[in-house]
N, C-alpha and C. Protein backbone atom coordinates (compact mmCIF):
# COMPACT_ATOMS: atom_id res chain seq x y z
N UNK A 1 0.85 -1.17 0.00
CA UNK A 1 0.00 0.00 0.00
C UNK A 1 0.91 1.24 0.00
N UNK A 2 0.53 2.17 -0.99
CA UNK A 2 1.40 3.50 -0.93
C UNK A 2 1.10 4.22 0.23
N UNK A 3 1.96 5.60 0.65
CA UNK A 3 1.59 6.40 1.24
C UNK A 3 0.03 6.93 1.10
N UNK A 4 -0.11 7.30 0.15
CA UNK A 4 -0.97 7.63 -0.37
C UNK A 4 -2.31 7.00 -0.11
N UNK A 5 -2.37 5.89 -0.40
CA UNK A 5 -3.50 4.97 -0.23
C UNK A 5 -3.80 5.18 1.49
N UNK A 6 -2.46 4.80 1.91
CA UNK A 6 -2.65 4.67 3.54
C UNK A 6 -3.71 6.06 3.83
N UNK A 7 -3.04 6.97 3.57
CA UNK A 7 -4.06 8.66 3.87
C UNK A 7 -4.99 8.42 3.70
N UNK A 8 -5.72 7.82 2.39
CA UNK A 8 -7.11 7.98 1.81
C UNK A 8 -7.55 6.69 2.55
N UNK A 9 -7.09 5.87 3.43
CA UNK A 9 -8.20 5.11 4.18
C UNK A 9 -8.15 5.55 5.16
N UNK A 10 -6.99 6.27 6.03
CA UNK A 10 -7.51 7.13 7.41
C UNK A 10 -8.31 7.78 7.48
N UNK A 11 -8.66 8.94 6.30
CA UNK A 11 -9.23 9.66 5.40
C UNK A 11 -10.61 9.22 5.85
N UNK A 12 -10.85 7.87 4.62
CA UNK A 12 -12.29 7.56 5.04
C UNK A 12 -12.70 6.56 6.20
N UNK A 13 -11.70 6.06 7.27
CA UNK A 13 -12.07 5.86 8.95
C UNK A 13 -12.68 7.06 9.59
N UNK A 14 -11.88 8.30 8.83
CA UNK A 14 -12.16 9.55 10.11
C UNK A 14 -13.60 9.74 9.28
N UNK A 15 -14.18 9.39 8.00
CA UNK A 15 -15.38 9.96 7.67
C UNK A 15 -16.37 9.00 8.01
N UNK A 16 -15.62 7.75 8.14
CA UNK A 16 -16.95 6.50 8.76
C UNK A 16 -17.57 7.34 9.99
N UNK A 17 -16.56 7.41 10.88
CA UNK A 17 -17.12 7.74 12.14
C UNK A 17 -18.28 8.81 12.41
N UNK A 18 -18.18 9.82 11.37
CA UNK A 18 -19.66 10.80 11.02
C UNK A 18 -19.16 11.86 12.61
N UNK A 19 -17.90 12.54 12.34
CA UNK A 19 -17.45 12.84 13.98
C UNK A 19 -17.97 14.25 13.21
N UNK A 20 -18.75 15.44 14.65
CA UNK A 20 -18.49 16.64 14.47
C UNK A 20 -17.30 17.29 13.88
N UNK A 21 -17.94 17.66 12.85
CA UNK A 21 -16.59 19.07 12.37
C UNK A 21 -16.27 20.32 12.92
N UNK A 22 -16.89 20.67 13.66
CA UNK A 22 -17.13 21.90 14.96
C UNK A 22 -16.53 21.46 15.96
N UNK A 23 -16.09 20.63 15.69
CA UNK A 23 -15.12 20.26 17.26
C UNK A 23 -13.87 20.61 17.20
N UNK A 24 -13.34 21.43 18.05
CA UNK A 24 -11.79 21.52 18.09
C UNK A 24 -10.90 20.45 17.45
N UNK A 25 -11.28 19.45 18.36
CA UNK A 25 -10.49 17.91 18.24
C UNK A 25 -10.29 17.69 16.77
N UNK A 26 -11.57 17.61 16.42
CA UNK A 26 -12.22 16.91 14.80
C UNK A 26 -10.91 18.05 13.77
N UNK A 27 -11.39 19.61 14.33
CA UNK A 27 -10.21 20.33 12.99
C UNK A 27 -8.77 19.99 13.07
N UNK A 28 -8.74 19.52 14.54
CA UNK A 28 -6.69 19.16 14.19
C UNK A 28 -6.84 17.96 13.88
N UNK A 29 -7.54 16.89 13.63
CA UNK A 29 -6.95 16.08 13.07
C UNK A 29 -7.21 16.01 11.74
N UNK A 30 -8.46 16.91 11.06
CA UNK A 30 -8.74 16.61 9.86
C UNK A 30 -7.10 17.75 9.54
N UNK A 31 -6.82 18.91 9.90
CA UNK A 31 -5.30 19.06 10.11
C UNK A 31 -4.12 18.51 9.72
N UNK A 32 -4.06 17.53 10.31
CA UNK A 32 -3.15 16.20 10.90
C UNK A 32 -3.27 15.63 9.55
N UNK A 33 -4.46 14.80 8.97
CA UNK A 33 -4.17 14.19 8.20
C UNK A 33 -4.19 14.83 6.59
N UNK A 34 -4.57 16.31 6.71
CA UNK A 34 -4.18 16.97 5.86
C UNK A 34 -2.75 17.53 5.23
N UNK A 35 -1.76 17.30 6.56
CA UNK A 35 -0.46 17.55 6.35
C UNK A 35 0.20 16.25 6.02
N UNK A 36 -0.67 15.29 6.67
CA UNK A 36 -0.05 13.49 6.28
C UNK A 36 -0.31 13.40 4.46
N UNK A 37 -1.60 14.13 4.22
CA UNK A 37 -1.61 13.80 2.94
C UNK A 37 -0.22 14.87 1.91
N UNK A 38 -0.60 15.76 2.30
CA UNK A 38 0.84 16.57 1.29
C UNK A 38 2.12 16.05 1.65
N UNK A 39 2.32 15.27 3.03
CA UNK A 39 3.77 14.39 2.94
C UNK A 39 3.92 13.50 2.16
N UNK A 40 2.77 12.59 2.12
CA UNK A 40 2.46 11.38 1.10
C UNK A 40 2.74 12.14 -0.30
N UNK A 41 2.23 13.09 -0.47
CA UNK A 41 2.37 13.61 -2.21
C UNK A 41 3.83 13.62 -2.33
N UNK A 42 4.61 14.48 -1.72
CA UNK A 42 5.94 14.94 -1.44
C UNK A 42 6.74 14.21 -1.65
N UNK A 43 6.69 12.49 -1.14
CA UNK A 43 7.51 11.38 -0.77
C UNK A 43 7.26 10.83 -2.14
N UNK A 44 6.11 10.77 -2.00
CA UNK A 44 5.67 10.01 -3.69
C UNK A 44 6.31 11.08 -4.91
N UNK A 45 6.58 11.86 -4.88
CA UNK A 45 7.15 12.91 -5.73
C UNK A 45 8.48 12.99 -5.73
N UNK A 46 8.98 13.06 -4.80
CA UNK A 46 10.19 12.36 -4.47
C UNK A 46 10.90 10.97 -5.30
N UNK A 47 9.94 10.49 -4.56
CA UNK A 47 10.88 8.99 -5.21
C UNK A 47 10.77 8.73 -6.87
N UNK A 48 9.30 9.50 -7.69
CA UNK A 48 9.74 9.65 -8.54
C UNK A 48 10.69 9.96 -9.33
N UNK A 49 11.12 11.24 -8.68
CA UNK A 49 12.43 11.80 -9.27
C UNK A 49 13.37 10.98 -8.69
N UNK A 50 13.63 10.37 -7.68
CA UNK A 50 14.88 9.54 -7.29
C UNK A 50 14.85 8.21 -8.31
N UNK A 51 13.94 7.85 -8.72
CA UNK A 51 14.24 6.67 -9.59
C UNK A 51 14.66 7.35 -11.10
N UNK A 52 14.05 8.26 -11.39
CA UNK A 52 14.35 8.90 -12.66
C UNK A 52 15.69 9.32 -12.76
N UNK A 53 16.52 9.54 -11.47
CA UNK A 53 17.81 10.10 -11.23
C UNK A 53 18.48 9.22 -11.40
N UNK A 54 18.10 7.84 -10.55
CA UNK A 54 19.07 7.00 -10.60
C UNK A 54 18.89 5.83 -12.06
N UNK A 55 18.12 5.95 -12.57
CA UNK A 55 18.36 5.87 -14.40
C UNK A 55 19.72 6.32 -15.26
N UNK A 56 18.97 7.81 -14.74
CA UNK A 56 20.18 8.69 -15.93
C UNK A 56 21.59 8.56 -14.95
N UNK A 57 21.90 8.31 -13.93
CA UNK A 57 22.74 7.98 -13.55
C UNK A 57 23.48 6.86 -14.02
N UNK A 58 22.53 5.47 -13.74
CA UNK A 58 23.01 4.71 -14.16
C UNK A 58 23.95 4.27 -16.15
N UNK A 59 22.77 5.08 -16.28
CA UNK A 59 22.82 5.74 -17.70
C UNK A 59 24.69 6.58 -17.89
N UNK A 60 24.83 7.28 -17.25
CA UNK A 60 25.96 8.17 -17.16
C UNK A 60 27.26 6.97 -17.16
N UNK A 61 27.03 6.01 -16.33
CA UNK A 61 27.74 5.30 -15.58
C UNK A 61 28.40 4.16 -17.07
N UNK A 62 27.30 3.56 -17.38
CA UNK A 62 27.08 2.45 -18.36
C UNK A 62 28.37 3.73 -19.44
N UNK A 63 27.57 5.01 -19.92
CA UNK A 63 28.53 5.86 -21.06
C UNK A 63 30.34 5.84 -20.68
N UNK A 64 30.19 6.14 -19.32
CA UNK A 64 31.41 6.46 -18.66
C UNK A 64 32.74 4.91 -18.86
N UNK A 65 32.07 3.59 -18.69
CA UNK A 65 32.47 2.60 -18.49
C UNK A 65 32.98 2.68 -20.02
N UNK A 66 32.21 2.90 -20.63
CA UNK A 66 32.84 2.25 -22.45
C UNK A 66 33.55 3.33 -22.76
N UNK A 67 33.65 4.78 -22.52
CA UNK A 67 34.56 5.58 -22.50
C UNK A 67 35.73 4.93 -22.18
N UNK A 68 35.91 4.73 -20.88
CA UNK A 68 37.22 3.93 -20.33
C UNK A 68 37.35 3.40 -21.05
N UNK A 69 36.66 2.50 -21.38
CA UNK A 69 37.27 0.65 -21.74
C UNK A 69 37.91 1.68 -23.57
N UNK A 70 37.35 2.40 -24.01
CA UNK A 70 38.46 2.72 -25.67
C UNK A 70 39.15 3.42 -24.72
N UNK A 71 39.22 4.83 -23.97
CA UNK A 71 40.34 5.47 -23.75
C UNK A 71 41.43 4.81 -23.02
N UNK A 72 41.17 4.21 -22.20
CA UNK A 72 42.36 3.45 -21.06
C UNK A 72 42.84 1.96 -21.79
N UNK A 73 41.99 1.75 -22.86
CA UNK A 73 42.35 0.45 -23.66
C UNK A 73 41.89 -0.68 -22.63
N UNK A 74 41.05 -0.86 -21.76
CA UNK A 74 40.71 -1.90 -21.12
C UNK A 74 41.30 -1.86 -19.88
N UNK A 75 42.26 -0.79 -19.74
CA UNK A 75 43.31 -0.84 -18.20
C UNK A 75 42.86 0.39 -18.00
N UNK A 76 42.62 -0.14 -15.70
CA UNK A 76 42.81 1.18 -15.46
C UNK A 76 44.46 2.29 -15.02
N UNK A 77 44.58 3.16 -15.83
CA UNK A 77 45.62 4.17 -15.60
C UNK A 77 46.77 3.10 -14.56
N UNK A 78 47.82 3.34 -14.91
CA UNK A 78 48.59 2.97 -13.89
C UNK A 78 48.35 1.91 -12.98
N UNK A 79 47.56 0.56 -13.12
CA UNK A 79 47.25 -0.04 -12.56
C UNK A 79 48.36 -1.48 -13.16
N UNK A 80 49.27 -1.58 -12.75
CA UNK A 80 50.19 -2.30 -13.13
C UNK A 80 49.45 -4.30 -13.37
N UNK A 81 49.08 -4.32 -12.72
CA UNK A 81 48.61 -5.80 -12.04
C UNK A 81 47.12 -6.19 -13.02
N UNK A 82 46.39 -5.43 -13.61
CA UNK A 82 45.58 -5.76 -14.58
C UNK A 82 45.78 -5.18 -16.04
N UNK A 83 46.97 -4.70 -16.23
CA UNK A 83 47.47 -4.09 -17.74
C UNK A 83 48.40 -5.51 -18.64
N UNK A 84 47.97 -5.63 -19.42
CA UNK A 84 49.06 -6.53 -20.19
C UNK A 84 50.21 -5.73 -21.03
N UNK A 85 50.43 -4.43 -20.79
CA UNK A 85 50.97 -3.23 -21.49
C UNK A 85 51.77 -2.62 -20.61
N UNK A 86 52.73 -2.55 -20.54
CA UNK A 86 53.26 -1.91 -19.08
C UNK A 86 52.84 -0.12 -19.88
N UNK A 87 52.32 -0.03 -18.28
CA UNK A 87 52.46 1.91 -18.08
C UNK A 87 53.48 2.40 -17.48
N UNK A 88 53.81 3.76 -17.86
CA UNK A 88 54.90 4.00 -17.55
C UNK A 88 53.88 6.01 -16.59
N UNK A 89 54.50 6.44 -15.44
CA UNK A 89 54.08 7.37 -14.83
C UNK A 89 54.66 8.49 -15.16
N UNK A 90 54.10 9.74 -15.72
CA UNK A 90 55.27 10.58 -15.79
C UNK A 90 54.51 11.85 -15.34
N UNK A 91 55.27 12.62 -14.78
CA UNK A 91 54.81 13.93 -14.34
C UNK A 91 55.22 15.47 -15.04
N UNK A 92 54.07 16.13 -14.92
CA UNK A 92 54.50 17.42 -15.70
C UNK A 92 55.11 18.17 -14.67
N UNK A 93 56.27 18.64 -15.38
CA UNK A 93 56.77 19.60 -14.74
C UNK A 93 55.80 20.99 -14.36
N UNK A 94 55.09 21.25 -15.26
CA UNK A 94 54.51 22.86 -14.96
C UNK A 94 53.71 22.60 -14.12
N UNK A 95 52.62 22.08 -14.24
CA UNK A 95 50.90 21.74 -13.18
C UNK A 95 50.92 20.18 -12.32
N UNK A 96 52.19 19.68 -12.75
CA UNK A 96 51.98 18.15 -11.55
C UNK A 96 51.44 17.22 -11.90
N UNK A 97 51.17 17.20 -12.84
CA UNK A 97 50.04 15.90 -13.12
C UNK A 97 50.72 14.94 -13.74
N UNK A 98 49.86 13.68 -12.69
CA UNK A 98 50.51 12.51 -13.39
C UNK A 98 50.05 11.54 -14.34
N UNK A 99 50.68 11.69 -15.64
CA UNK A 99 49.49 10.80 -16.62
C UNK A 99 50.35 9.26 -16.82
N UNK A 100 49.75 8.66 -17.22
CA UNK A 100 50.19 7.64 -17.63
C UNK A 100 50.35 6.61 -18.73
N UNK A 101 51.82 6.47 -19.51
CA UNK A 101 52.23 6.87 -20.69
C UNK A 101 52.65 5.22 -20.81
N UNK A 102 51.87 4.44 -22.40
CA UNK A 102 52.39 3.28 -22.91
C UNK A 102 54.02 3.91 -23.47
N UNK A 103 54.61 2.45 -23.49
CA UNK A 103 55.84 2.56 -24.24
C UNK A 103 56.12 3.10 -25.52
N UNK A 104 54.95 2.60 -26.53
CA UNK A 104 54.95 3.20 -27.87
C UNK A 104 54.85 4.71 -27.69
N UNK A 105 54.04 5.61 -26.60
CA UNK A 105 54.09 6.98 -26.21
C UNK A 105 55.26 7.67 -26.64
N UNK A 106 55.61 6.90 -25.16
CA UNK A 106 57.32 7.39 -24.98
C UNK A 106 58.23 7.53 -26.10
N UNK A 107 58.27 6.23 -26.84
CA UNK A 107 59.22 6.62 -28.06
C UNK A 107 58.74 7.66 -28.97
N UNK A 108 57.55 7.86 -28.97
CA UNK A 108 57.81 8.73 -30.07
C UNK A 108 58.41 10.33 -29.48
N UNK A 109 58.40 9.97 -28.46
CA UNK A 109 59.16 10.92 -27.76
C UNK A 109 58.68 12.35 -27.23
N UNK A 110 57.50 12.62 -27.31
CA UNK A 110 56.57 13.73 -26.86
C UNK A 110 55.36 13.38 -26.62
N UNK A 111 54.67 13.77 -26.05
CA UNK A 111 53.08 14.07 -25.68
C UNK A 111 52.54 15.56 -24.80
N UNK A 112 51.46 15.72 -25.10
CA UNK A 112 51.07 16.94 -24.34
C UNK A 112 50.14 16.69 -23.21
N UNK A 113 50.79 17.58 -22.13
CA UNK A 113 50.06 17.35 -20.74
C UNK A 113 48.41 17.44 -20.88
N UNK A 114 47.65 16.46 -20.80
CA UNK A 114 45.96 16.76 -20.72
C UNK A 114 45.47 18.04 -19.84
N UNK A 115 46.52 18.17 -18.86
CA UNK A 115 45.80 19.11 -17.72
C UNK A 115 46.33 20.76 -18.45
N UNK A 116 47.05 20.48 -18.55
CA UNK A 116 47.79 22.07 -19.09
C UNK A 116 48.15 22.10 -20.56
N UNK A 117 48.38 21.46 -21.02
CA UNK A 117 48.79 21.05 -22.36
C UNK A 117 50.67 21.37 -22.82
N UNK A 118 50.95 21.98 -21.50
CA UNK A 118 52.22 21.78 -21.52
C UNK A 118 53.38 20.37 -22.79
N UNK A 119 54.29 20.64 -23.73
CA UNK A 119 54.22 19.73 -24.12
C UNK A 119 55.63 19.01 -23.25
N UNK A 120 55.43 17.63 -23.31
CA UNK A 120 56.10 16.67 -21.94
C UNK A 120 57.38 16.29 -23.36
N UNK A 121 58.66 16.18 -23.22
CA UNK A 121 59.50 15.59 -24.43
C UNK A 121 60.18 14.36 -23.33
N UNK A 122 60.07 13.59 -24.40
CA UNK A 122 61.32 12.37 -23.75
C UNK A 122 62.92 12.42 -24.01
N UNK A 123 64.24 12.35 -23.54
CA UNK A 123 64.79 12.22 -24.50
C UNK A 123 65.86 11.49 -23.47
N UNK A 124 65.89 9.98 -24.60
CA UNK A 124 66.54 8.69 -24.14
C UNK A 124 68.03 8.33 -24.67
N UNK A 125 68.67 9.81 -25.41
CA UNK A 125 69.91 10.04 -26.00
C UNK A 125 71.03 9.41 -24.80
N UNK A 126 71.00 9.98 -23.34
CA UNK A 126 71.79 9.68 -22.42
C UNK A 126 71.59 8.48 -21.78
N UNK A 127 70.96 7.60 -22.00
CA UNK A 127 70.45 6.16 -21.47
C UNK A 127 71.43 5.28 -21.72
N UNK A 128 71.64 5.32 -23.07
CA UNK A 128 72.99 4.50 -23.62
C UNK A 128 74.10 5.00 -24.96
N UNK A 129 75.14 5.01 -24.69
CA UNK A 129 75.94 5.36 -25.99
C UNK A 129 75.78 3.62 -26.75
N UNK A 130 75.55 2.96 -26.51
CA UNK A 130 75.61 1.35 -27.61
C UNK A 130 74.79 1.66 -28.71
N UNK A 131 74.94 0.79 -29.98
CA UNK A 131 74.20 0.74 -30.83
C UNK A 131 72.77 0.33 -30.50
N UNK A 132 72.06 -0.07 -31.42
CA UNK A 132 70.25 -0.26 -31.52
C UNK A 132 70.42 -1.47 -30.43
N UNK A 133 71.66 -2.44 -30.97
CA UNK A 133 71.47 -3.73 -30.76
C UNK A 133 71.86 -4.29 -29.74
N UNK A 134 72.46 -3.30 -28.70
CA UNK A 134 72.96 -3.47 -27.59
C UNK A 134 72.09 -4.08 -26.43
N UNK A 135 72.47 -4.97 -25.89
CA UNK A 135 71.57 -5.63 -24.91
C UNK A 135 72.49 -5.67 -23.66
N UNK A 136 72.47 -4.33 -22.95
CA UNK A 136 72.81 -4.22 -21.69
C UNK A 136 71.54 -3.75 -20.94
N UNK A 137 70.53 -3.93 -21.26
CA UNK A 137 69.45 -3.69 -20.58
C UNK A 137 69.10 -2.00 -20.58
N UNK A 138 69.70 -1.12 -21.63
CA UNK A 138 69.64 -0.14 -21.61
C UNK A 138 68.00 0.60 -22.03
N UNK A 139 67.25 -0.51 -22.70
CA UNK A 139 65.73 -0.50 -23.26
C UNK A 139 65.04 -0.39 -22.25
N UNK A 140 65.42 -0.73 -20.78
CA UNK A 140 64.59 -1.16 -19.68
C UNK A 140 64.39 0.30 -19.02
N UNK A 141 63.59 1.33 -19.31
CA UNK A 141 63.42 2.15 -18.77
C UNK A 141 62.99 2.61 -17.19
N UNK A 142 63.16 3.22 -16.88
CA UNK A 142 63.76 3.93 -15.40
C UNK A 142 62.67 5.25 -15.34
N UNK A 143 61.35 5.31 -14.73
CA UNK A 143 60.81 6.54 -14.49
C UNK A 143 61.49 7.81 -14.26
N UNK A 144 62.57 7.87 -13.69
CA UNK A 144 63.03 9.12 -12.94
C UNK A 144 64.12 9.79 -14.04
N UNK A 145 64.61 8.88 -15.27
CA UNK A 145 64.95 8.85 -16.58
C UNK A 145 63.81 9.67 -17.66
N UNK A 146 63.21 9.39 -17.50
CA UNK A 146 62.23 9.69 -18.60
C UNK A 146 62.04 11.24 -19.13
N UNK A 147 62.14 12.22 -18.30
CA UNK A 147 61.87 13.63 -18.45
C UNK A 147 62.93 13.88 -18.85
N UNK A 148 63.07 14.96 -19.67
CA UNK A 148 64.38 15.31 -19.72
C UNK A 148 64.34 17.05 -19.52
């Protein structure tokens, strides 16, 4: 039974009874259940909009998820332990922010800060004097390396 319903049978208990309306008593409660009824509207009005909210919410939520899943490629940011891609963390020098940069990024050797647009350069010239083919582990990049 709604709010609502509930009112409209107190409603018609208080009219079974055939009570004086000239009675003090009788106006506060017809009163009483006059304010019970605009709560009932209120609540019921209410929850309309709370279900309608939590739709377009959910709605928001469902958009937001498939956003991620193309922008982050299926990983969240920097989350080492569910990426099959290693991320790499790098911070802007101007505004601080830390984005988080695939390997293919890095080589090409620039990107621009999302927050500021500051542009971020890599440069992996001092990492190693060896050729391409050098396997001293010089490929294995080092966060605190990365900025230059």
């Amino acid at each position: 039974m709604t709010l609502s319903e509930k009112i409209s049978y107190i409603k018609g208990l208080k009219d079974g009874l055939k009570l004086n309306e000239e009675k003090d008593e009788i106006k506060i409660l017809n009163a009483v259940i006059d304010v019970l009824d605009d709560i009932a509207y209120s609540v019921e009005n209410l929850d309309g909009k709370y279900d309608e909210l939590s739709d377009l919410v959910d709605e928001i939520d469902e958009d937001l998820g498939e956003l991620e899943a193309d922008f982050y490629d299926d990983c969240d940011c920097c989350d080492f332990d569910d990426c099959d891609d290693a991320l790499y963390e790098v911070t802007c020098g101007k505004c601080g922010e830390t984005i988080c940069v695939d390997e293919d990024t890095l080589l090409e050797g620039e990107i621009e800060c999302p927050e500021c647009g500051e542009l971020l350069e890599f440069d992996f010239s001092e990492l190693c004097d060896h050729d391409a083919d050098c396997d001293c582990g010089c490929n294995d990049f080092a966060d605190e390396d990365l900025m230059s």
